[in-house]
C-alpha atoms as a PDB file:
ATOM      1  CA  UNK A   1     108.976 134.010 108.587  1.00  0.00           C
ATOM      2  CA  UNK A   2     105.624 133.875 105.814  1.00  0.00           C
ATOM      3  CA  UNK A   3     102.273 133.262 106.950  1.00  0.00           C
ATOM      4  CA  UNK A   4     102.801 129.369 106.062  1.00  0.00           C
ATOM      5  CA  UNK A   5     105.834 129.049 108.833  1.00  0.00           C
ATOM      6  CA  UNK A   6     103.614 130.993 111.418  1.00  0.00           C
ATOM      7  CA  UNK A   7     100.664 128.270 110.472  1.00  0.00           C
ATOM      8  CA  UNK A   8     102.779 125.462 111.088  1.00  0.00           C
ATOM      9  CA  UNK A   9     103.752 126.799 114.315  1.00  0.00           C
ATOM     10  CA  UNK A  10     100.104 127.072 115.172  1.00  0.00           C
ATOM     11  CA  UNK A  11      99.275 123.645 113.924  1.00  0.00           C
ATOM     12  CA  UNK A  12     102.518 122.355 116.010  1.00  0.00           C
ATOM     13  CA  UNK A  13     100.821 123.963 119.074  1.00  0.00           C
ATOM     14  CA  UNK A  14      97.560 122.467 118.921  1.00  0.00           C
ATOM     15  CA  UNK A  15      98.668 119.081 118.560  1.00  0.00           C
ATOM     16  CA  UNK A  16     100.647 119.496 121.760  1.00  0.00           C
ATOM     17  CA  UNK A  17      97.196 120.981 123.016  1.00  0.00           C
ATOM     18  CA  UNK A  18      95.320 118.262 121.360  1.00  0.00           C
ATOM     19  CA  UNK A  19      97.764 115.232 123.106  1.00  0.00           C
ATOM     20  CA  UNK A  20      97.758 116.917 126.513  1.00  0.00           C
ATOM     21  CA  UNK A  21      94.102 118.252 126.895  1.00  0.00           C
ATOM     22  CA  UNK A  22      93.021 114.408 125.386  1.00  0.00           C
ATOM     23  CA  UNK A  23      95.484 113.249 127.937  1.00  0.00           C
ATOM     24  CA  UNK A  24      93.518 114.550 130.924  1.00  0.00           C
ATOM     25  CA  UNK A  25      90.138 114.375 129.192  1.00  0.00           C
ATOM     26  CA  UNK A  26      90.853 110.485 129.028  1.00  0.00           C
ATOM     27  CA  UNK A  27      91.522 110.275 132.815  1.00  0.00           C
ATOM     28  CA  UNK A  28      88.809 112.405 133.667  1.00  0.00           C
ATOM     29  CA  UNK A  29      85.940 110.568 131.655  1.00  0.00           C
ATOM     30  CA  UNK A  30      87.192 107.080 131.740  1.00  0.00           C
ATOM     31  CA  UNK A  31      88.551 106.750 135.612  1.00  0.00           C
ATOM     32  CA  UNK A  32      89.437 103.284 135.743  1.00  0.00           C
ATOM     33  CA  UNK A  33      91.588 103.571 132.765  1.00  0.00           C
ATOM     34  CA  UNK A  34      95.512 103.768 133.798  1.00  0.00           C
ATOM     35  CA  UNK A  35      95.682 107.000 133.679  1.00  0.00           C
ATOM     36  CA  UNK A  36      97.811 108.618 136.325  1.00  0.00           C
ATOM     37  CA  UNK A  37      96.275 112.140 136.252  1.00  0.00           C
ATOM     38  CA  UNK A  38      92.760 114.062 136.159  1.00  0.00           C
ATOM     39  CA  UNK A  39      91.820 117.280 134.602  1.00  0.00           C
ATOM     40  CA  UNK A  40      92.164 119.298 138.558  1.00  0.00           C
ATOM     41  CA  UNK A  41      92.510 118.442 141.436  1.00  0.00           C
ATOM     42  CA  UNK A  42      88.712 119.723 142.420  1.00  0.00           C
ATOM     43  CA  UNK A  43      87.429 117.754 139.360  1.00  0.00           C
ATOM     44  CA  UNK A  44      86.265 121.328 137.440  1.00  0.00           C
ATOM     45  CA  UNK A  45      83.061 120.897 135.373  1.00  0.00           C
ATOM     46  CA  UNK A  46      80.869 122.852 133.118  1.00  0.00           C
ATOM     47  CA  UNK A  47      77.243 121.674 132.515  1.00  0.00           C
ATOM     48  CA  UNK A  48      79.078 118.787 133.734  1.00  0.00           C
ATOM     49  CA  UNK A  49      81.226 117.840 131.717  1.00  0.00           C
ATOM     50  CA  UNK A  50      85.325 118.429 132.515  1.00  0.00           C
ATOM     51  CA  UNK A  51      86.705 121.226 131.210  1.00  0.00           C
ATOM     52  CA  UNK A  52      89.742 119.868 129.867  1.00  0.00           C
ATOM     53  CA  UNK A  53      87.513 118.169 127.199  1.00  0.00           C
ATOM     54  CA  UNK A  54      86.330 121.960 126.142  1.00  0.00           C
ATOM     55  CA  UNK A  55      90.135 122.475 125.811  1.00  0.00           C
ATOM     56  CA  UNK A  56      90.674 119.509 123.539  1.00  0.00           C
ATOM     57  CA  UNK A  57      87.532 120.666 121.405  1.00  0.00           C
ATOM     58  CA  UNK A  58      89.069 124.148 121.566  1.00  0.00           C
ATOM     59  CA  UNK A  59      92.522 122.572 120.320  1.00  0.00           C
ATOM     60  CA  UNK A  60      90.645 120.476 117.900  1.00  0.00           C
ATOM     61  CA  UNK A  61      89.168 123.309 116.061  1.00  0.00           C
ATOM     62  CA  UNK A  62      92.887 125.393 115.805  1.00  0.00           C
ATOM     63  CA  UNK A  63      94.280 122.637 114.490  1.00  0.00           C
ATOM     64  CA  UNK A  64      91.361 122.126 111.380  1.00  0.00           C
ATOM     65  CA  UNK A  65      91.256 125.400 110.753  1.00  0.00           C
ATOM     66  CA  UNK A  66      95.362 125.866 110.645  1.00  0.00           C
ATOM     67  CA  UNK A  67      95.528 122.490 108.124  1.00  0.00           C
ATOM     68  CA  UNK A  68      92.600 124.041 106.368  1.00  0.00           C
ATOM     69  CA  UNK A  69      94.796 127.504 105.642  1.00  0.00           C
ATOM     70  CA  UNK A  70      97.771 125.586 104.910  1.00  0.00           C
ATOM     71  CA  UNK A  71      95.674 123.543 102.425  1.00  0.00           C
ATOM     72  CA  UNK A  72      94.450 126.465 100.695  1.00  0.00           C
ATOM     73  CA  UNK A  73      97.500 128.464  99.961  1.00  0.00           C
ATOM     74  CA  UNK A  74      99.249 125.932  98.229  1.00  0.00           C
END
């Protein structure tokens, strides 16, 4: 495999990330939506906010940065 194949696996994997994490994130910050699940079962927060929306941020910012490498080797 080249560097571009591993990069595509990469970008692959954050966009599961990014679908899951935004997933919960929805049915965490929105709770009347019909959502069946939240982020945990304890509702975990940092400076209050759920910490499955750091994980979509954190997905997020794989993903850019795996398009932006595949962009620049072409």
């Amino acid at each position: 495999m080249d560097k571009n194949d591993y990069l595509k696996v990469i970008m692959a994997f954050s966009v599961f990330g990014m679908l899951f994490s935004g997933y919960l994130s929805w049915g965490e910050l929105f709770p009347g939506a019909p959502s069946g699940f939240s982020c945990a079962a304890a509702s975990a927060k940092i400076l209050g906010v759920p910490t499955c929306v750091y994980g979509f941020i954190m997905y997020l910012i794989i993903g850019i940065l795996s398009v932006m490498a595949l962009k620049s080797k072409k």
